[in-house]
N, C-alpha and C. Protein backbone atom coordinates (compact mmCIF):
# COMPACT_ATOMS: atom_id res chain seq x y z
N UNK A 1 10.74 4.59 15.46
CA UNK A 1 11.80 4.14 14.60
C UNK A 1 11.70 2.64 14.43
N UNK A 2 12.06 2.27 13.32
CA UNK A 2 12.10 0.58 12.94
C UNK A 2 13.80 -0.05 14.22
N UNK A 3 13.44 -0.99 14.66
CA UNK A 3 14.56 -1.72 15.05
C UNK A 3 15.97 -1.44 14.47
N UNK A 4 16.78 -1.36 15.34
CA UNK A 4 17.95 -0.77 14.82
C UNK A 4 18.69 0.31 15.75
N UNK A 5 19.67 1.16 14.91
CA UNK A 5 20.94 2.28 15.30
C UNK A 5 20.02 3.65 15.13
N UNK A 6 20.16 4.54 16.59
CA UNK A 6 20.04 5.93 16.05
C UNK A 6 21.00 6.29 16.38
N UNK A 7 21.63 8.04 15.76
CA UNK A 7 22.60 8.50 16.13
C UNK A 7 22.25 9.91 17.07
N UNK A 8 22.60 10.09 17.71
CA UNK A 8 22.22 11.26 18.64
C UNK A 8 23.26 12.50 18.63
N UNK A 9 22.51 13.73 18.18
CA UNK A 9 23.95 14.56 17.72
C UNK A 9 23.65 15.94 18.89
N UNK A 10 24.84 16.46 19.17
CA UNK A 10 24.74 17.50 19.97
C UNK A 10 25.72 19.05 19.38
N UNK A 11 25.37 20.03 19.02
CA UNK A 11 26.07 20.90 18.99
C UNK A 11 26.18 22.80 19.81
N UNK A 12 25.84 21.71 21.18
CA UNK A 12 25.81 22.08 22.14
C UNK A 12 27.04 22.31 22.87
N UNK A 13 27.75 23.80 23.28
CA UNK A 13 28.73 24.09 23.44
C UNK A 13 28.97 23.51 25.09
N UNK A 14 27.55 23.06 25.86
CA UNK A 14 28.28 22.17 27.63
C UNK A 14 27.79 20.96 27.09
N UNK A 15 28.31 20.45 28.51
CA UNK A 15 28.27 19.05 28.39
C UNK A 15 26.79 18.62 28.56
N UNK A 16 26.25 17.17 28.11
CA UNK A 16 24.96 16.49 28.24
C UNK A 16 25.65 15.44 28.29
N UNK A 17 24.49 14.41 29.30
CA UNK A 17 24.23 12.89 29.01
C UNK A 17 23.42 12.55 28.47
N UNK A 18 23.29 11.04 27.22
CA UNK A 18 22.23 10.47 27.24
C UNK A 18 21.94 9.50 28.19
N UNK A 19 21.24 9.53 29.02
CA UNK A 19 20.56 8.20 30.10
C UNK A 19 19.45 7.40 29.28
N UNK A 20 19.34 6.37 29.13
CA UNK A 20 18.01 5.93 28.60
C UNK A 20 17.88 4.91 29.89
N UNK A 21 16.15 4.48 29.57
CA UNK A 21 15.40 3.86 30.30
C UNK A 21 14.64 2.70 29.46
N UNK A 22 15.22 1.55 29.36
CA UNK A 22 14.01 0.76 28.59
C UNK A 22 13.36 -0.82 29.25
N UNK A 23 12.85 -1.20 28.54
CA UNK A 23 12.30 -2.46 29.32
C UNK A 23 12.87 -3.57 28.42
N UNK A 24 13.14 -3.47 26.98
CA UNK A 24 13.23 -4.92 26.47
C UNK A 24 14.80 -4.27 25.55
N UNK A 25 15.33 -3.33 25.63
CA UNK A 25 16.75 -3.40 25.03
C UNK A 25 17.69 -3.06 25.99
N UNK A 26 18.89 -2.39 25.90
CA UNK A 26 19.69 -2.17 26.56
C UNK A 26 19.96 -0.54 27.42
N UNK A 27 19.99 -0.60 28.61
CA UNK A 27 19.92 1.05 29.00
C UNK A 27 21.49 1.50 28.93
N UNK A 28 21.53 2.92 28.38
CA UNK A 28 22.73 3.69 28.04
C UNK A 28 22.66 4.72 29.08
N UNK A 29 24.02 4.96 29.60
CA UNK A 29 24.28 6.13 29.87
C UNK A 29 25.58 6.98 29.75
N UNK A 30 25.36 7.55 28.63
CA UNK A 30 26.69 8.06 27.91
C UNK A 30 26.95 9.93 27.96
N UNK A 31 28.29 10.01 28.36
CA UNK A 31 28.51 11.63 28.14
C UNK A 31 28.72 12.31 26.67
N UNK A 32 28.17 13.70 26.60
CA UNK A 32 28.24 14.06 25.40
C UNK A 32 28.91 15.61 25.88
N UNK A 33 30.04 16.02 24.85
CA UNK A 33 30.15 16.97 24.80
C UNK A 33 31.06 17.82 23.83
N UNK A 34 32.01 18.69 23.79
CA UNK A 34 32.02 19.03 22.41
C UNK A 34 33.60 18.60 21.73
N UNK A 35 34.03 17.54 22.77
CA UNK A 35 35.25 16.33 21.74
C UNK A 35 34.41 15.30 21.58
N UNK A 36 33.09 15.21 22.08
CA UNK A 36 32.29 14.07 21.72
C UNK A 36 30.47 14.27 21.75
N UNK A 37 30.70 15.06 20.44
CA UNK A 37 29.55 15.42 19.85
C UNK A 37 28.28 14.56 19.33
N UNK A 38 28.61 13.53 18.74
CA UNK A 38 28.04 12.11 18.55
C UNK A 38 28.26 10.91 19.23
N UNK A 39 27.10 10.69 19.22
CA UNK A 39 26.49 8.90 19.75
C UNK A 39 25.92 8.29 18.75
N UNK A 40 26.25 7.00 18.94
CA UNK A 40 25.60 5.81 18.04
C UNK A 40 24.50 4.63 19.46
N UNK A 41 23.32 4.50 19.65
CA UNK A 41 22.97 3.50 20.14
C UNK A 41 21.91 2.48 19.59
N UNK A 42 22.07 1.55 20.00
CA UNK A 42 21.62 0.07 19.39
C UNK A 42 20.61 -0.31 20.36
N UNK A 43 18.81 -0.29 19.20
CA UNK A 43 17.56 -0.46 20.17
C UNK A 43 16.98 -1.65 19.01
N UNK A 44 17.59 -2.72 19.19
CA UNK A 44 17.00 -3.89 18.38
C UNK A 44 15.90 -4.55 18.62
N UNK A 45 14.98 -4.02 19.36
CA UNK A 45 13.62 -4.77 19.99
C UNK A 45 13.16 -3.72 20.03
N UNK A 46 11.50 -3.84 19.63
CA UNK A 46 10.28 -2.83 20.15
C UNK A 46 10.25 -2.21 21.38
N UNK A 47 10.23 -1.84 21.78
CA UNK A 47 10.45 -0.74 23.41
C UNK A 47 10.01 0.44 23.18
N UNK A 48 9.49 0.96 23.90
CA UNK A 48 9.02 2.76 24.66
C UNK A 48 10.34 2.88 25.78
N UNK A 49 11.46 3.80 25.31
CA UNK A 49 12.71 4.16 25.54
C UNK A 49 12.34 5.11 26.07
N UNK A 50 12.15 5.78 27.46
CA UNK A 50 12.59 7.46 27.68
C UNK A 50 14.28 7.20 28.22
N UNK A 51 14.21 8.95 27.17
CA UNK A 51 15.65 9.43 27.56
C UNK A 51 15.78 10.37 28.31
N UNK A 52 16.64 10.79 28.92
CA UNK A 52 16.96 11.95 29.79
C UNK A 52 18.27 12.00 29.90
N UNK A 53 18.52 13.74 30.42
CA UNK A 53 19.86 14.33 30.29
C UNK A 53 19.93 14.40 32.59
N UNK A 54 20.91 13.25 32.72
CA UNK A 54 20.95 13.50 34.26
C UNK A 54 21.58 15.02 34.73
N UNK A 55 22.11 15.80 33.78
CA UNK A 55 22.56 16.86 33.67
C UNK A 55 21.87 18.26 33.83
N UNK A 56 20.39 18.25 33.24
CA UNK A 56 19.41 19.10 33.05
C UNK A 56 18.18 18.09 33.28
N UNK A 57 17.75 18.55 34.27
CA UNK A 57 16.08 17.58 34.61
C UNK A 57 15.37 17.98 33.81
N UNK A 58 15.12 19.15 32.96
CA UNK A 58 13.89 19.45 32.03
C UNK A 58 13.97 18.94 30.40
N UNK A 59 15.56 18.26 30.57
CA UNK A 59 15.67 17.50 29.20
C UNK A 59 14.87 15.71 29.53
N UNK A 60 14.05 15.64 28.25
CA UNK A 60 13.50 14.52 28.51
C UNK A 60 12.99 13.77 26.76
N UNK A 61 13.23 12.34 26.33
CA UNK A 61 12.27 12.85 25.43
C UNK A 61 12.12 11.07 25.44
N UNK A 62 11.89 10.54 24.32
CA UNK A 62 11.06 9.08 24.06
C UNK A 62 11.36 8.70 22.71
N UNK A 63 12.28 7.19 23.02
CA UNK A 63 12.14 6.78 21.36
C UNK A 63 11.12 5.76 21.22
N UNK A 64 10.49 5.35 20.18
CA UNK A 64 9.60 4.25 20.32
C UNK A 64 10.15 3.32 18.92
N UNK A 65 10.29 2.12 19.69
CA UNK A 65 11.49 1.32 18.58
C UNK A 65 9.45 0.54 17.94
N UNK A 66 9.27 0.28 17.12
CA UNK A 66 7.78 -0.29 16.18
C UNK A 66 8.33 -1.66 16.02
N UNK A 67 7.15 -2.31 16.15
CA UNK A 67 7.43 -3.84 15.88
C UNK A 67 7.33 -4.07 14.64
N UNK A 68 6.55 -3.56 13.86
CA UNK A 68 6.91 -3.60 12.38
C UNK A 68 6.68 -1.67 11.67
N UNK A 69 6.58 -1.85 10.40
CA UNK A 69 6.87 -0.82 9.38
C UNK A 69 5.53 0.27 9.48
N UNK A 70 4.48 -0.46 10.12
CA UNK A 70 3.52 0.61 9.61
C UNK A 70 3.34 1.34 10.80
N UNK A 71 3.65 2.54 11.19
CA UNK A 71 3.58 3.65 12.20
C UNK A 71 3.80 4.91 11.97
N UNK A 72 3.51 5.68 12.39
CA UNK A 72 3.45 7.04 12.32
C UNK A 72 3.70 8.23 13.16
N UNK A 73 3.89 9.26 13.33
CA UNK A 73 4.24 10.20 14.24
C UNK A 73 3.43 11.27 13.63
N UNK A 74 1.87 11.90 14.61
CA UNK A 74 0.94 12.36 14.21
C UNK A 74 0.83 14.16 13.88
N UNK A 75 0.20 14.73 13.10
CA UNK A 75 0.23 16.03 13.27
C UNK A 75 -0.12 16.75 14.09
N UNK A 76 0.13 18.13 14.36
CA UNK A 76 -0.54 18.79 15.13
C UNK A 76 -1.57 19.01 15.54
N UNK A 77 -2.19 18.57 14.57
CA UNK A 77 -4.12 18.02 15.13
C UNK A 77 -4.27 16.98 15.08
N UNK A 78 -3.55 16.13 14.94
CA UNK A 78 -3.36 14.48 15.76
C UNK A 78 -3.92 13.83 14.22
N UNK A 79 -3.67 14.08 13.26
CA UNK A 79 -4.01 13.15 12.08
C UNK A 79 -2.63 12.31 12.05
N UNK A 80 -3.04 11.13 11.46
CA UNK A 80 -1.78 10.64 10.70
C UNK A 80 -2.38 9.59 9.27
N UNK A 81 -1.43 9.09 9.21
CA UNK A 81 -1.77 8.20 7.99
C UNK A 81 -0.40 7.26 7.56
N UNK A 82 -0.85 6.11 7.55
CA UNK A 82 0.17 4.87 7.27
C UNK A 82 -0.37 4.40 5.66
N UNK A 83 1.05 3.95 5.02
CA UNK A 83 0.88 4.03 4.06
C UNK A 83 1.57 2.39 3.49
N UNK A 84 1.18 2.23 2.74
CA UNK A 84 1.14 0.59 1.83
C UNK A 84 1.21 -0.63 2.98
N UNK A 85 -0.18 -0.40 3.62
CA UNK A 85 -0.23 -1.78 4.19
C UNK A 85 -0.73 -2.47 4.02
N UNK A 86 -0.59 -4.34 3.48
CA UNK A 86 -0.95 -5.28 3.31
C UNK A 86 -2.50 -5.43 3.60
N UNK A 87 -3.06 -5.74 2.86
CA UNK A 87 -4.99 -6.09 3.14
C UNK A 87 -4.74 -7.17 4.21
N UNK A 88 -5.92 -7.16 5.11
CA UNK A 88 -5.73 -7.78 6.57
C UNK A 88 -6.57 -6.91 7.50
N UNK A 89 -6.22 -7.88 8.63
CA UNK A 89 -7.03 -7.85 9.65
C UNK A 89 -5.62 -7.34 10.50
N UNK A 90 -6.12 -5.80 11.64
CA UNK A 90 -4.91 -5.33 12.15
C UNK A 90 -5.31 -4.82 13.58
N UNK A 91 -5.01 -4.51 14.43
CA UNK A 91 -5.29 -4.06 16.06
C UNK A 91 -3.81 -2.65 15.90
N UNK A 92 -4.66 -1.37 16.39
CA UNK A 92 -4.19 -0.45 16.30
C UNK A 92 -4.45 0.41 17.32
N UNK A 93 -3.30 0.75 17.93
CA UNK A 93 -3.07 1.33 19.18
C UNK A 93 -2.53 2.08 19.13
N UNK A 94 -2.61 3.31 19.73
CA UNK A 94 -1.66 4.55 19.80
C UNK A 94 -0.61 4.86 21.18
N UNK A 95 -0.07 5.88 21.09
CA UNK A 95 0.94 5.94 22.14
C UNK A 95 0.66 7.78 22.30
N UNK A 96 1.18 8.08 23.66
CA UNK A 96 1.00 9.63 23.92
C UNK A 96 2.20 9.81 24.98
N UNK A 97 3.17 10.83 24.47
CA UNK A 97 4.08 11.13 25.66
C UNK A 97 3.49 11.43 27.32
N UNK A 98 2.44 12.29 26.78
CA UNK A 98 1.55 12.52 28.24
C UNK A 98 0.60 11.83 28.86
N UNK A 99 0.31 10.63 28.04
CA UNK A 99 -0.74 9.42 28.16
C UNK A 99 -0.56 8.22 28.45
N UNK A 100 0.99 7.94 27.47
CA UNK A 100 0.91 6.89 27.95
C UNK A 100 0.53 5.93 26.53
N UNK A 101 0.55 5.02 26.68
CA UNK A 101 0.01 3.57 25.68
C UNK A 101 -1.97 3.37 26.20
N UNK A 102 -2.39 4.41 24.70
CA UNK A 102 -4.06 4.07 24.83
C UNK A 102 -4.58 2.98 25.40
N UNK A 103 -5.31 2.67 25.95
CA UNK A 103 -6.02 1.82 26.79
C UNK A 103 -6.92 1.32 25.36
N UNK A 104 -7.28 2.56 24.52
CA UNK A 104 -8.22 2.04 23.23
C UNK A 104 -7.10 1.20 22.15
N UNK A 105 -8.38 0.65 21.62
CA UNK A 105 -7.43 -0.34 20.75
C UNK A 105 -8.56 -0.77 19.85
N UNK A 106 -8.40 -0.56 18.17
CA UNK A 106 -9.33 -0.28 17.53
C UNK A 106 -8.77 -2.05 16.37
N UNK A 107 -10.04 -3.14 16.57
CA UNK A 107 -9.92 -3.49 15.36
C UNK A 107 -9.78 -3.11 13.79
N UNK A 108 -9.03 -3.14 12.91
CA UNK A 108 -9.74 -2.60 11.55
C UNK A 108 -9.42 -3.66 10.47
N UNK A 109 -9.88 -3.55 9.83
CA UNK A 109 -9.61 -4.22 8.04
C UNK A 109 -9.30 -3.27 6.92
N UNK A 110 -8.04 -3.64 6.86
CA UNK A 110 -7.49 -2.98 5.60
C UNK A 110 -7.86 -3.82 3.94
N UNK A 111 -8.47 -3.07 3.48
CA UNK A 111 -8.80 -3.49 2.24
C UNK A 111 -8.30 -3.28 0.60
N UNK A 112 -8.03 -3.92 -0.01
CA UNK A 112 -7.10 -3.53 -1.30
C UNK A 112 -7.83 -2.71 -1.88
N UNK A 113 -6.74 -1.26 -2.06
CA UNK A 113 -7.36 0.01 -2.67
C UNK A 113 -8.47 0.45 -2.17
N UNK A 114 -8.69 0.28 -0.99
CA UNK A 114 -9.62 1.55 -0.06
C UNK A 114 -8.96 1.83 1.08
N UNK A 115 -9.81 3.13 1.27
CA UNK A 115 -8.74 3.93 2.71
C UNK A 115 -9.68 3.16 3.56
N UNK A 116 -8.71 2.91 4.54
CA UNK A 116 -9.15 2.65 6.38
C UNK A 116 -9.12 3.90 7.21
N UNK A 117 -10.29 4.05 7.57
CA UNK A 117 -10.27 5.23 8.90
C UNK A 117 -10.35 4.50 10.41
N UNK A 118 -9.57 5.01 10.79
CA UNK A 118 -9.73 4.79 12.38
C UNK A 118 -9.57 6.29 13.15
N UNK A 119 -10.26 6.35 13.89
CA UNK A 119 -10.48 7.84 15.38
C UNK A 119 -10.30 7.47 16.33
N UNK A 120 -9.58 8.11 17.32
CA UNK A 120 -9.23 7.59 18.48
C UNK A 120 -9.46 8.84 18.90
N UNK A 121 -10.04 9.06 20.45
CA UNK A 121 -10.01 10.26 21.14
C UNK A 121 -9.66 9.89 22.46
N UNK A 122 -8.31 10.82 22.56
CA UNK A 122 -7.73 10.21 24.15
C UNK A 122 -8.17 11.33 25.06
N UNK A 123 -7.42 11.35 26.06
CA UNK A 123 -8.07 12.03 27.42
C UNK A 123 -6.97 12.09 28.38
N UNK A 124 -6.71 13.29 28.85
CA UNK A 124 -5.58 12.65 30.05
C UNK A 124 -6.01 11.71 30.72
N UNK A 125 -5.24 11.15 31.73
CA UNK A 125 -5.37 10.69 32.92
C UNK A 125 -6.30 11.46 34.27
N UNK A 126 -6.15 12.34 34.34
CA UNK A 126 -6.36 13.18 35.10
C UNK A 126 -7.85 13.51 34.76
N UNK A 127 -8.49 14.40 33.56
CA UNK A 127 -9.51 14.22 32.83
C UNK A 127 -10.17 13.26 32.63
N UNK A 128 -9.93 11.69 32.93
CA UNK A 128 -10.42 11.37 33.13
C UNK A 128 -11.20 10.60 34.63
N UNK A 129 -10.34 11.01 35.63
CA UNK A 129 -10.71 10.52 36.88
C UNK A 129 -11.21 11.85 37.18
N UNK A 130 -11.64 12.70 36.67
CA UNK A 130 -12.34 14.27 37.61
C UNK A 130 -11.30 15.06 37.88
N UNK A 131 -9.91 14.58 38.04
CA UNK A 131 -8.84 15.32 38.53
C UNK A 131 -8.15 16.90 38.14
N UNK A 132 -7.60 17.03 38.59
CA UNK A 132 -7.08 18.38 37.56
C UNK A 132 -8.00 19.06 37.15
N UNK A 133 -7.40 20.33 36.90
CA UNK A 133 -7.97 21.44 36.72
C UNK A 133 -8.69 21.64 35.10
């Protein structure tokens, strides 16, 4: 999400918390339930936010506030594509709920009226030290 307000909606008949966790905005921990179905919270700085419900341990999820406009949230076979960005010179990094912030980090040049390709192939953690099954 760009800097700024999300609203968090529940129409969930028990109760939930949102807990968040961040490093450069503000951490929330608010009750939700069904006289108080909506939340409003305020993530005005770039941050990797996890949230969680202290209520249910298997609720978990991640906002990622972007330092600027061009980002994406990838498909199911991990394509994506960013769209009207300025010709330039750019450093492009990805993010993985199960990964983590890529270690790869791909120079590119965006050029007026041609596509930029970039590939990234990640790896667990685990996969990559021999670990795991």
């Amino acid at each position: 999400m760009a800097p700024g307000e999300i609203e968090i909606t529940s129409e969930d008949p028990i109760p939930h918390n949102i807990h968040t966790y961040a490093q450069n905005n503000r951490e929330y921990n608010e009750s939700m339930n069904t006289l108080r179905p909506k939340i409003s919270l305020r993530f005005p700085r770039p941050d990797i936010i996890s949230v969680r419900c202290d209520l249910h341990g298997w609720m978990q999820g991640y906002v990622v506030v972007a330092k600027n406009p061009y980002y994406a949230i990838t498909s199911q076979g991990g394509r994506f594509r960013l769209e009207n960005v300025p010709p330039g010179q750019y450093r492009l990094k990805v993010w993985s709920e199960s990964m983590g912030e890529s270690e790869q980090e791909q120079e590119i040049v965006v050029e007026a009226g041609k596509v930029t390709r970039a590939d990234f192939t990640l790896q667990s953690p685990t996969a990559a030290t021999g670990g795991g099954k």
